[in-house]
Each structure stands twice: as structure tokens, then as C-alpha cells.
C-alpha atoms as a PDB file:
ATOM      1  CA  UNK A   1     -73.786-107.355 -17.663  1.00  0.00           C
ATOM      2  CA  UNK A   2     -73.065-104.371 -15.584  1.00  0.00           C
ATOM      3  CA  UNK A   3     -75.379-102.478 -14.444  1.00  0.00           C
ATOM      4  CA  UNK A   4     -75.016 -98.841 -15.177  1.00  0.00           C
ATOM      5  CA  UNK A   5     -75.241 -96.716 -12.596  1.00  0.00           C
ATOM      6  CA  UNK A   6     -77.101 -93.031 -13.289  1.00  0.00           C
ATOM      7  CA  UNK A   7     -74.977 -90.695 -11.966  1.00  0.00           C
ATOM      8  CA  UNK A   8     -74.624 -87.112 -10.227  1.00  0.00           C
ATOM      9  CA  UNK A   9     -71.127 -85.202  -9.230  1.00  0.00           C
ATOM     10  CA  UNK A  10     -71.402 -82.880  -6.673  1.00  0.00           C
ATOM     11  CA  UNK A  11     -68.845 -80.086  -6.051  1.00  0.00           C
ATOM     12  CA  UNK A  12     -68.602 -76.148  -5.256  1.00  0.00           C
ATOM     13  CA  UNK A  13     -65.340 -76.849  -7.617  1.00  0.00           C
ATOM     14  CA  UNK A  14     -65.467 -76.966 -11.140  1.00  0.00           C
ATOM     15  CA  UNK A  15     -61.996 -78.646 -11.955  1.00  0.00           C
ATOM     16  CA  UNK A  16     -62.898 -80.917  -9.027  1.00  0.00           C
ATOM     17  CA  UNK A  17     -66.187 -81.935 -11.274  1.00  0.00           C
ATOM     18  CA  UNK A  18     -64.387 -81.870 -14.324  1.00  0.00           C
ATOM     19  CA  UNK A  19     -61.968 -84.580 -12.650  1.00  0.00           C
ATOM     20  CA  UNK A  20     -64.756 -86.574 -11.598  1.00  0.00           C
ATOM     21  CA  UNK A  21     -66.453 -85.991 -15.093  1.00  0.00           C
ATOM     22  CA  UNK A  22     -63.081 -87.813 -16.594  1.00  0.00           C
ATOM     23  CA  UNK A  23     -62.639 -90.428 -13.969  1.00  0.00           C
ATOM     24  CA  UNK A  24     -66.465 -91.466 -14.070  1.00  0.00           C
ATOM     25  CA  UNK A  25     -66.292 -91.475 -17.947  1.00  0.00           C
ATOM     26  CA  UNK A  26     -63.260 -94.066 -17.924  1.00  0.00           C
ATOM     27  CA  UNK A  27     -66.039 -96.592 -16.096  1.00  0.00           C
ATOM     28  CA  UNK A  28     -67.738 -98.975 -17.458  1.00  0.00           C
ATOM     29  CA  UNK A  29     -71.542 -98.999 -16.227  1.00  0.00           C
ATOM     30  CA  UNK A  30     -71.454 -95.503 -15.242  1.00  0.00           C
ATOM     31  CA  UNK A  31     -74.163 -92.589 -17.137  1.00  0.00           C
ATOM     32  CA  UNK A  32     -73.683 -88.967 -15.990  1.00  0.00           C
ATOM     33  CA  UNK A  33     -76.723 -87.709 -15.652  1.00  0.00           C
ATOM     34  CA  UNK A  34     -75.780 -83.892 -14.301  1.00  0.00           C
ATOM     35  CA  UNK A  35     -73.070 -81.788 -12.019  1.00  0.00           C
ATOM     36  CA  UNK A  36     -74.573 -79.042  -9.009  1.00  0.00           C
ATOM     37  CA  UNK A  37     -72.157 -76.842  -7.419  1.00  0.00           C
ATOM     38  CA  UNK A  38     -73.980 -76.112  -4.495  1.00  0.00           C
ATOM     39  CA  UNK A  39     -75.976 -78.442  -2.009  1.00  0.00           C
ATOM     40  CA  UNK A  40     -79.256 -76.981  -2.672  1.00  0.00           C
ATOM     41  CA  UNK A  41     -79.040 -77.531  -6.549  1.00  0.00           C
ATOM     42  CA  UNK A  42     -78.027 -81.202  -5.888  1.00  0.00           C
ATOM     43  CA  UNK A  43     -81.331 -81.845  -3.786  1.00  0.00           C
ATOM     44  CA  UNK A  44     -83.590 -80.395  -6.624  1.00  0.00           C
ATOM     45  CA  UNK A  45     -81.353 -82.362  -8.921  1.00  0.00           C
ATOM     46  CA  UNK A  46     -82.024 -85.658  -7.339  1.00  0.00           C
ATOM     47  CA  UNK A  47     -85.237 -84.692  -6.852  1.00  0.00           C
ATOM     48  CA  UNK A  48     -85.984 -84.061 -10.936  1.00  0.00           C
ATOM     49  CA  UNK A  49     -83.633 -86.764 -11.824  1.00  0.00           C
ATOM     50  CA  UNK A  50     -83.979 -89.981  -9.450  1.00  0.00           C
ATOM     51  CA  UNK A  51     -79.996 -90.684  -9.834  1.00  0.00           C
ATOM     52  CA  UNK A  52     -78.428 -94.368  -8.796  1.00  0.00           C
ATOM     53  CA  UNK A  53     -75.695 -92.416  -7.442  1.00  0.00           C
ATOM     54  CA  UNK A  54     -74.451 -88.724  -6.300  1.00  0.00           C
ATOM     55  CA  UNK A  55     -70.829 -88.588  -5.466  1.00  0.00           C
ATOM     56  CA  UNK A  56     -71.000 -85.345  -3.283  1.00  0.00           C
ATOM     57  CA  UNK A  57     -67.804 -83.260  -1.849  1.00  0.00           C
ATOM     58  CA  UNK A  58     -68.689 -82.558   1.848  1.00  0.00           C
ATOM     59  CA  UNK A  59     -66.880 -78.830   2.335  1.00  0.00           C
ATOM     60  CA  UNK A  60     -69.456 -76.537   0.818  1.00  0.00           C
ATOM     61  CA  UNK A  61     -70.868 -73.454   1.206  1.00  0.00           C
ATOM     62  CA  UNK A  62     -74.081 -73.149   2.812  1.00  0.00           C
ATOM     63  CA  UNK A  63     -75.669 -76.587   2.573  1.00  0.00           C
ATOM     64  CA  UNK A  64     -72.376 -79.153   3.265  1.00  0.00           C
ATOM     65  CA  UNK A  65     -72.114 -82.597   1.695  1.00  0.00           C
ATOM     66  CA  UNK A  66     -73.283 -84.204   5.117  1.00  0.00           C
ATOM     67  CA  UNK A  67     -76.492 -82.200   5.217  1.00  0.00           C
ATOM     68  CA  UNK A  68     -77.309 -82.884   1.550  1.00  0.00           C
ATOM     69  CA  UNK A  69     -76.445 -86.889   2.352  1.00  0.00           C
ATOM     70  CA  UNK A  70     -79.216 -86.648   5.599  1.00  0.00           C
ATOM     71  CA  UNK A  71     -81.577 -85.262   3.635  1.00  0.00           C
ATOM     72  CA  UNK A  72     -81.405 -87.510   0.774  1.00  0.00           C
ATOM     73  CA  UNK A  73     -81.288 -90.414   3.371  1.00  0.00           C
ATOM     74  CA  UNK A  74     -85.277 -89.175   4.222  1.00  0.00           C
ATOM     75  CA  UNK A  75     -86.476 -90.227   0.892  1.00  0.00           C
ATOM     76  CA  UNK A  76     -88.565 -93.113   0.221  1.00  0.00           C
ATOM     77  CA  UNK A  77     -86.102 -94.464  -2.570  1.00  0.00           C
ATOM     78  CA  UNK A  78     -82.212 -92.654  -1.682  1.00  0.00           C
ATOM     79  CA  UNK A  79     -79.276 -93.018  -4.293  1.00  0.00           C
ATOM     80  CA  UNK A  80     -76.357 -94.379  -2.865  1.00  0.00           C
ATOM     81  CA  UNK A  81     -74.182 -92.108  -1.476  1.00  0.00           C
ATOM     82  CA  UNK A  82     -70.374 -91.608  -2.041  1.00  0.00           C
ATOM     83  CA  UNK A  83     -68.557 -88.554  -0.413  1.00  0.00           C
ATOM     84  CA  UNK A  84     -65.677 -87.800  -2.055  1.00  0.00           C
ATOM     85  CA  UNK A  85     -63.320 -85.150  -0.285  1.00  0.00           C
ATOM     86  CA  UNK A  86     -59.934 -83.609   0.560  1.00  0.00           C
ATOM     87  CA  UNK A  87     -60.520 -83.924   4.303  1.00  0.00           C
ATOM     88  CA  UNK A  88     -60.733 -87.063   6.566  1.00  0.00           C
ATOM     89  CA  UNK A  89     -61.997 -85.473   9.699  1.00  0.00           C
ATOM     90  CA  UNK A  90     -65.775 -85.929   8.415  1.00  0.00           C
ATOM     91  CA  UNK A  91     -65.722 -90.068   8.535  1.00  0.00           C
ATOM     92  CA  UNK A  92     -67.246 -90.181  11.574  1.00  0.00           C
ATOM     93  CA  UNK A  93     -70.054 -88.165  10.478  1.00  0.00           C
ATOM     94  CA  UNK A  94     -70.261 -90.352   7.385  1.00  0.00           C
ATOM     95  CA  UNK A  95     -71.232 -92.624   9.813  1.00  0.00           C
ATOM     96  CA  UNK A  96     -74.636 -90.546  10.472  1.00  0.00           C
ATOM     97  CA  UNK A  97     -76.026 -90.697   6.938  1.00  0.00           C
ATOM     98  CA  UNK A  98     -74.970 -94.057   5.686  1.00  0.00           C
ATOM     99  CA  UNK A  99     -72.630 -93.193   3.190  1.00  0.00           C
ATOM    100  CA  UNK A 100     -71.856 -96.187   0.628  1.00  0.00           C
ATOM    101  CA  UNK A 101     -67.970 -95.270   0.792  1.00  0.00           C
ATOM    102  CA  UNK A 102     -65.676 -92.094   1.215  1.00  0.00           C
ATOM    103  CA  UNK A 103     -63.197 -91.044  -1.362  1.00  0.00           C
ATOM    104  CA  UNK A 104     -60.069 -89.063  -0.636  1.00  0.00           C
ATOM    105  CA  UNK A 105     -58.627 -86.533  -3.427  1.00  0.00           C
ATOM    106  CA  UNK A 106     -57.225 -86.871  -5.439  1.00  0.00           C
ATOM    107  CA  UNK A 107     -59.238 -90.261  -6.579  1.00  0.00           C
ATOM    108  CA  UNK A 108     -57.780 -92.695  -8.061  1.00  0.00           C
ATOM    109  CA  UNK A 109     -59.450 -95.062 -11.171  1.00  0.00           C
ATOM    110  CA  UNK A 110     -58.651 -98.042  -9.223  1.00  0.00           C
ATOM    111  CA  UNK A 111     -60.378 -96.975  -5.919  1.00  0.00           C
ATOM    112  CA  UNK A 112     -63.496 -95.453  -7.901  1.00  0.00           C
ATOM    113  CA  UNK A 113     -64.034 -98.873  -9.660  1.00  0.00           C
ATOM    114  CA  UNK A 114     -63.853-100.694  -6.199  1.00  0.00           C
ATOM    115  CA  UNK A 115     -66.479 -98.080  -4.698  1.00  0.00           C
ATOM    116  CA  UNK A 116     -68.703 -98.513  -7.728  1.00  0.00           C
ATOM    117  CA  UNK A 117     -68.419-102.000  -7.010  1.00  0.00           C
ATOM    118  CA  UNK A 118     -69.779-101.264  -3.004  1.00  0.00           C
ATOM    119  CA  UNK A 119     -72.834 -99.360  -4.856  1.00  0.00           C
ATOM    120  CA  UNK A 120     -73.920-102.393  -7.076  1.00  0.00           C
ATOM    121  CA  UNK A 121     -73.672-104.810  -4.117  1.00  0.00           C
ATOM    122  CA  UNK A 122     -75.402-102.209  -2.104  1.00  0.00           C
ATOM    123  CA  UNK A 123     -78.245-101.543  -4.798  1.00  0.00           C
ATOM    124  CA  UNK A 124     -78.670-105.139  -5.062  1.00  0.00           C
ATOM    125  CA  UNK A 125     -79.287-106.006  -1.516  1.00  0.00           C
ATOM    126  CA  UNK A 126     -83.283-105.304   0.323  1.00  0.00           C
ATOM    127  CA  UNK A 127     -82.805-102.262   1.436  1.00  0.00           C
ATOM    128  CA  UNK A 128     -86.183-102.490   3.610  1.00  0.00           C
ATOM    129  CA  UNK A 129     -86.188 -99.782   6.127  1.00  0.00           C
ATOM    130  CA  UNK A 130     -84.882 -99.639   9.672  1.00  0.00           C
ATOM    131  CA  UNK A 131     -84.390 -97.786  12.678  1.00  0.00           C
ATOM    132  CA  UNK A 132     -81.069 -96.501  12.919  1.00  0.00           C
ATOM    133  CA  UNK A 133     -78.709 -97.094  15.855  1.00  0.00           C
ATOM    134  CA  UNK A 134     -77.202 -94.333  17.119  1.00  0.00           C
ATOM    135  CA  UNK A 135     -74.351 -95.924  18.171  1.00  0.00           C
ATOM    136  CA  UNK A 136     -71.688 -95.839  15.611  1.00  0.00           C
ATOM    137  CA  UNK A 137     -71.418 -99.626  14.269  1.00  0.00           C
ATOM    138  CA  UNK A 138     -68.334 -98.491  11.963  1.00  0.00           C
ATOM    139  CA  UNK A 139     -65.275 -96.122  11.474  1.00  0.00           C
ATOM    140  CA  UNK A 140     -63.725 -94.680   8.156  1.00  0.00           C
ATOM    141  CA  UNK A 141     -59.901 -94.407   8.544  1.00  0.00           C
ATOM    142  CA  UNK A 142     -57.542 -93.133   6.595  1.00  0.00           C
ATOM    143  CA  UNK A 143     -55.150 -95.773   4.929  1.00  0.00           C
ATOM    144  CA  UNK A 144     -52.505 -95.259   2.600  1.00  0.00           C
ATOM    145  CA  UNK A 145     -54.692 -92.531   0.969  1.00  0.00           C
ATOM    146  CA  UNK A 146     -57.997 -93.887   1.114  1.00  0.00           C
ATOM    147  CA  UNK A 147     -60.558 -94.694   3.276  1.00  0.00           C
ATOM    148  CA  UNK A 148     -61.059 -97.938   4.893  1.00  0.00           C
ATOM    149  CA  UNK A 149     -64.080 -99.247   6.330  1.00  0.00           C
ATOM    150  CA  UNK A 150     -63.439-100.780   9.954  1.00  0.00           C
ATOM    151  CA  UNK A 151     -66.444-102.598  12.146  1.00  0.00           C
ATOM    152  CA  UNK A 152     -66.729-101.059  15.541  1.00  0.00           C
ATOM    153  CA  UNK A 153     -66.895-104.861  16.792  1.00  0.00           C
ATOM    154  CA  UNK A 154     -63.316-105.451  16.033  1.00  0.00           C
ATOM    155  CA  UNK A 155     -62.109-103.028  17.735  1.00  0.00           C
ATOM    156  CA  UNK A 156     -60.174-103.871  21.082  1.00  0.00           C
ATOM    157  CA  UNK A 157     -58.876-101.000  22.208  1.00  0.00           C
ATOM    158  CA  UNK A 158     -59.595 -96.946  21.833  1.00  0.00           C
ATOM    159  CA  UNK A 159     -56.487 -95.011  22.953  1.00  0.00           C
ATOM    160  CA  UNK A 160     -56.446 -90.931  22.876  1.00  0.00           C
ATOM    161  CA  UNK A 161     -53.734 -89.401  21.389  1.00  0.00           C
ATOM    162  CA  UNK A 162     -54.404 -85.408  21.837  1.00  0.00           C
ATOM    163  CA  UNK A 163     -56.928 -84.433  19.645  1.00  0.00           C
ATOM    164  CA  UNK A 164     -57.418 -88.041  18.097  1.00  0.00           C
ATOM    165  CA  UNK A 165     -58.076 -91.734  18.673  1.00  0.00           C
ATOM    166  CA  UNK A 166     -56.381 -94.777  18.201  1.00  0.00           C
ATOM    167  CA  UNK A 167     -58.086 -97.487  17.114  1.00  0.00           C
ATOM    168  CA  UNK A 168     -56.146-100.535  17.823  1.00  0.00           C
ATOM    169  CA  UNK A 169     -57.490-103.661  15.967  1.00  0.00           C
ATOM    170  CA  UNK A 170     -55.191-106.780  16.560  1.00  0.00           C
ATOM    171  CA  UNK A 171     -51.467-105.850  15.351  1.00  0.00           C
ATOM    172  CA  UNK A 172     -52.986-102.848  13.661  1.00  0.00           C
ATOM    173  CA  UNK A 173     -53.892 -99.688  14.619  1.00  0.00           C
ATOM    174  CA  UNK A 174     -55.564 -96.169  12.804  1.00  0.00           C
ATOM    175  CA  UNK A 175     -56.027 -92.715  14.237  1.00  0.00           C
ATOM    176  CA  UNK A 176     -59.376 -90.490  13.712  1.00  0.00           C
ATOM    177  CA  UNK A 177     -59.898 -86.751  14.279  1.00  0.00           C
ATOM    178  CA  UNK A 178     -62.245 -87.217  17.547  1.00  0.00           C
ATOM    179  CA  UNK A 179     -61.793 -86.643  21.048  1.00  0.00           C
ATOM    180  CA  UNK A 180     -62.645 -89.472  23.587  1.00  0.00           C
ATOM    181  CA  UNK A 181     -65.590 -87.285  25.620  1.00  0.00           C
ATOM    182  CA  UNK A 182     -67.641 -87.393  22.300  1.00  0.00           C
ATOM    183  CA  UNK A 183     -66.360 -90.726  20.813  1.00  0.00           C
ATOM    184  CA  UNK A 184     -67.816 -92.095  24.271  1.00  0.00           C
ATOM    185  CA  UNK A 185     -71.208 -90.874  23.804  1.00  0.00           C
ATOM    186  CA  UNK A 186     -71.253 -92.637  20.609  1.00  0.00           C
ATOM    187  CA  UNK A 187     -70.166 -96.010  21.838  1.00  0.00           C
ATOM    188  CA  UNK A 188     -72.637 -98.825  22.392  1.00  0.00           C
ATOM    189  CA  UNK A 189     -72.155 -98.884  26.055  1.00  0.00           C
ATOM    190  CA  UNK A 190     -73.335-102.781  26.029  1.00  0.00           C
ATOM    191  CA  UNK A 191     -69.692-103.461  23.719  1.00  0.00           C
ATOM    192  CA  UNK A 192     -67.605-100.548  25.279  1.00  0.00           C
ATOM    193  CA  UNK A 193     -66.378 -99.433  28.292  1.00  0.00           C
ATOM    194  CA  UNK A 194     -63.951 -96.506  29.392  1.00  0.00           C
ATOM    195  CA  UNK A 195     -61.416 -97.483  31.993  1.00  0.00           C
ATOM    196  CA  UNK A 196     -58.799 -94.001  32.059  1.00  0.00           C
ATOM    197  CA  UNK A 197     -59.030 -90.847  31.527  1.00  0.00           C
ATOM    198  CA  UNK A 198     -57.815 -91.770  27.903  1.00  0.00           C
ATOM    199  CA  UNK A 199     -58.612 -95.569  27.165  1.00  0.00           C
ATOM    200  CA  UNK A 200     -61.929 -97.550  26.019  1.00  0.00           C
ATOM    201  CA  UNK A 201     -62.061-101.396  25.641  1.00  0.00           C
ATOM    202  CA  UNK A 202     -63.965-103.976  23.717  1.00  0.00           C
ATOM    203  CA  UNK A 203     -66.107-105.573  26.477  1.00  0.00           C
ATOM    204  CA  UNK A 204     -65.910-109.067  25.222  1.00  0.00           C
ATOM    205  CA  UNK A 205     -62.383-108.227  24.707  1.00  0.00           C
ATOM    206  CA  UNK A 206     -61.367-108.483  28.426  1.00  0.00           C
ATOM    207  CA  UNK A 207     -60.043-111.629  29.658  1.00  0.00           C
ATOM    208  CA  UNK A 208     -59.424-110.965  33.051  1.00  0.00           C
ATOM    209  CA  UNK A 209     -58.827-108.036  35.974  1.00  0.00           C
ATOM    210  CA  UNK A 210     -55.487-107.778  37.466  1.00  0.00           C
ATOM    211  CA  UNK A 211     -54.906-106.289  41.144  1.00  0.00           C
ATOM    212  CA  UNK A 212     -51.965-105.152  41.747  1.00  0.00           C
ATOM    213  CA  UNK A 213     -52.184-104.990  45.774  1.00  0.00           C
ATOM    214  CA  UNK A 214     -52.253-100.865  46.100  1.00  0.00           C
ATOM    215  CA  UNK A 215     -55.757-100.533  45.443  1.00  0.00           C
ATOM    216  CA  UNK A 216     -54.599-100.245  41.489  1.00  0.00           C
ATOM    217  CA  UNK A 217     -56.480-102.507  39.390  1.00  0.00           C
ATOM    218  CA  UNK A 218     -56.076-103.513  35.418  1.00  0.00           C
ATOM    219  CA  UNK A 219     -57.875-105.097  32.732  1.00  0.00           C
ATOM    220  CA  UNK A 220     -56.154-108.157  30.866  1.00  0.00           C
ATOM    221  CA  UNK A 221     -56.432-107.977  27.145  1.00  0.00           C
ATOM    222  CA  UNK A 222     -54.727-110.739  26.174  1.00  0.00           C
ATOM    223  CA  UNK A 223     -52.892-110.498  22.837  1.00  0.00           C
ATOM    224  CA  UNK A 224     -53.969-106.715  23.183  1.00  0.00           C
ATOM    225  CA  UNK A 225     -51.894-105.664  26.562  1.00  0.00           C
ATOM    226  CA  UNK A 226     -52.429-105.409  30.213  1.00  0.00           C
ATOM    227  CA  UNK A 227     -53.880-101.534  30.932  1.00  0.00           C
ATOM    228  CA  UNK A 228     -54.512 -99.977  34.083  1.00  0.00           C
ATOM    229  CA  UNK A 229     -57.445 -98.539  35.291  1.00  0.00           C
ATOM    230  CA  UNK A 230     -58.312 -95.253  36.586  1.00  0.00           C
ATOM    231  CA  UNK A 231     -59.502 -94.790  39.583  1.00  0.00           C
ATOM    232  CA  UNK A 232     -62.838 -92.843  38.318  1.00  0.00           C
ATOM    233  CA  UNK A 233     -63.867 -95.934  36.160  1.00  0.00           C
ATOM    234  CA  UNK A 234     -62.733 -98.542  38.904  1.00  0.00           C
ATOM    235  CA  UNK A 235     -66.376 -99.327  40.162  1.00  0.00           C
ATOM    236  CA  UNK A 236     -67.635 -99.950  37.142  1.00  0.00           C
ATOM    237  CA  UNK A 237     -64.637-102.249  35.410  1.00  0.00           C
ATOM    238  CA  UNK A 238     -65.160-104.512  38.998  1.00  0.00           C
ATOM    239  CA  UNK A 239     -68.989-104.776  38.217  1.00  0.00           C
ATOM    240  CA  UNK A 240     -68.465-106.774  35.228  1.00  0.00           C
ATOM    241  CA  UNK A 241     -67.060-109.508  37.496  1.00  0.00           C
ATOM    242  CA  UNK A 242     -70.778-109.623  38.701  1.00  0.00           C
ATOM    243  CA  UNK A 243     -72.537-109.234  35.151  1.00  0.00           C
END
């Protein structure tokens, strides 16, 4: 049996709710149990109503999705959390308040179901509490219209690309709205290293250093590419050798 999931839909738009209102009703396992319009309203509605689930919009007026997600992250018992939004540039903040999933608009029925699906497994897991890393352990990335959950650990190689990243993952590779100065700070220095001006590797990822005999020096990927190093970072790609 499924198990239904009490529900909230939070959005400053009201076709946007309506929409959800449909989609959510088309579900099996899911009971609406109200709609806010504005971030403060949702917080006094979860706090009345104790919901499974709020599906929150992030662009709001005063009190944005991501502030209403970190403050229902502070209670003793949170619902599970599922942004749904026009814009992609917020999924590494999603990272910050543990969102169950990320929706882009327009949803679709079949990606709903599959992020309902994330919520149940989620619900049914301990959920004892932790202390949170504040490194980011995962990425959000646009995919064919949706989000798509990537681990940080299997990532090989960050590359900027003007105002974004590339996240290179085998063959594969996504951008995300972030510059490399503050994607750096957010790295788990232990697993990630800069080596340019516009490149960060996978630690474990390097299988060797190359010199090239002008005082230039390069890390070895493997499957991933040879890259050269710049001259800033130099001192500490050569101290691995000693790790």
C-alpha cells in the first residue's frame, strides 16, 4: 500500500498552485492538505498542520523558498522538502537545506511520481540527526529539463566556463551557474584540489604528474585528460607526491 503523503504547495503564483493542485491530484498516495502564497504563511502552515511534504517555489517575495526550506530544516520532525521552480541557478543552494529533489517548470506527471517516490524512500529511512558538512557532498544539474542529482565524489574534473562550471563526470559533463572562487570554498579540500586559474580535480582522481622540462608541470587524469598546471597552484599539486 502506498503511503499517502500529506501535502502543502507553495507558490506566490496562483495558476502555478493550481497546476500543482492538478498534477498532485493525478497521484496516487498524495492528500492536499493546504496552498500559502507567501513564505511566511507556509511556516505557520506547517507549523498548524505537520505536512509529509511542502513542495515550495524558491523566487518569492520577502521570505524565498530557500529561507522557508532552512527554517523548516530546524524543526525537530521537518517534512520533506521539494523545490519546485522555473530557475536552475538555486541547486547549489538546495544543497544547504537538504532538499529531497528539485523540480523544473513546467513539471511533468512522470517526474513528480519519481520525486514522490525519493520522499517515501526518504521518510522511510532513520533520519537520526547529524551535523551537517559544509562541504557540498552533491550537485543538482540541469538535464534534459529536470534536475539530476550528481555525487560530488564522482566528479573528476571542475572546468570554468565564464560565469559557470563544468562538471565533467566520465564521458559526461553538466554546467552550473557558479563561479570557481566560491565553488572552491565549498569543496572538501581533502577530495579537491585547484590546479589553474580555472580547473579543480578529484584528488583520488590523479594518476600521475607530468613535467614537461620548462618548469611546466601537469596532472595525469587518465581516461579524464592530461591538464596543466598553473604556476600559482604548482607547490601544492607537487606536495601530494609527499602525502
Amino acid at each position: 500500500m502506498i503511503q499517502t503523503l500529506r501535502t502543502l504547495i507553495v507558490d506566490d503564483e496562483p495558476l502555478a498552485i493550481e497546476r500543482l493542485q492538478i498534477l498532485t491530484g493525478q497521484q496516487d498516495g498524495v492528500s492536499l492538505v493546504g496552498t500559502a502564497s507567501d513564505g511566511a504563511s507556509a511556516l505557520r502552515m506547517v507549523d498548524a498542520l505537520a505536512p509529509d511534504l511542502v513542495l515550495c517555489d524558491i523566487a518569492m517575495p520577502d521570505l524565498n523558498g530557500l529561507e522557508v526550506a532552512a527554517a523548516i530544516d530546524r524543526l525537530d520532525n521537518p517534512p520533506a522538502v521539494i523545490f519546485v521552480t522555473a530557475f536552475d541557478q538555486y541547486a547549489v543552494a538546495a544543497f544547504d537545506v537538504a532538499a529531497v529533489d528539485y523540480l523544473l517548470k513546467p513539471v511533468s506527471p512522470d517526474r513528480l511520481a519519481r520525486a514522490l517516490s525519493r520522499v517515501r524512500e526518504w521518510r522511510a529511512t532513520e533520519r537520526a540527526p547529524s551535523q551537517k558538512s559544509k562541504w557540498i557532498n552533491e550537485f543538482w544539474v540541469q538535464n534534459r529539463g529536470e534536475m539530476l542529482r550528481i555525487d560530488a565524489g564522482q566528479v573528476d574534473l571542475i572546468e570554468a566556463e565564464r560565469d559557470y562550471m563544468r562538471l565533467h563526470v566520465g564521458a559526461r559533463s553538466w554546467l552550473i551557474h557558479q563561479t570557481i572562487k566560491s565553488l572552491e570554498a565549498r569543496m572538501n579540500p581533502d577530495q579537491f584540489m585547484r590546479i589553474h586559474r580555472s580547473k579543480m580535480v578529484r584528488r583520488d582522481g590523479i594518476v600521475g604528474l607530468k613535467h614537461h622540462g620548462d618548469g611546466a608541470w601537469s596532472v595525469d587524469l587518465g581516461e579524464g585528460g592530461v591538464h596543466r598546471v598553473g604556476r600559482t597552484y604548482l607547490h601544492d599539486v607537487k606536495a601530494i607526491m609527499h602525502d
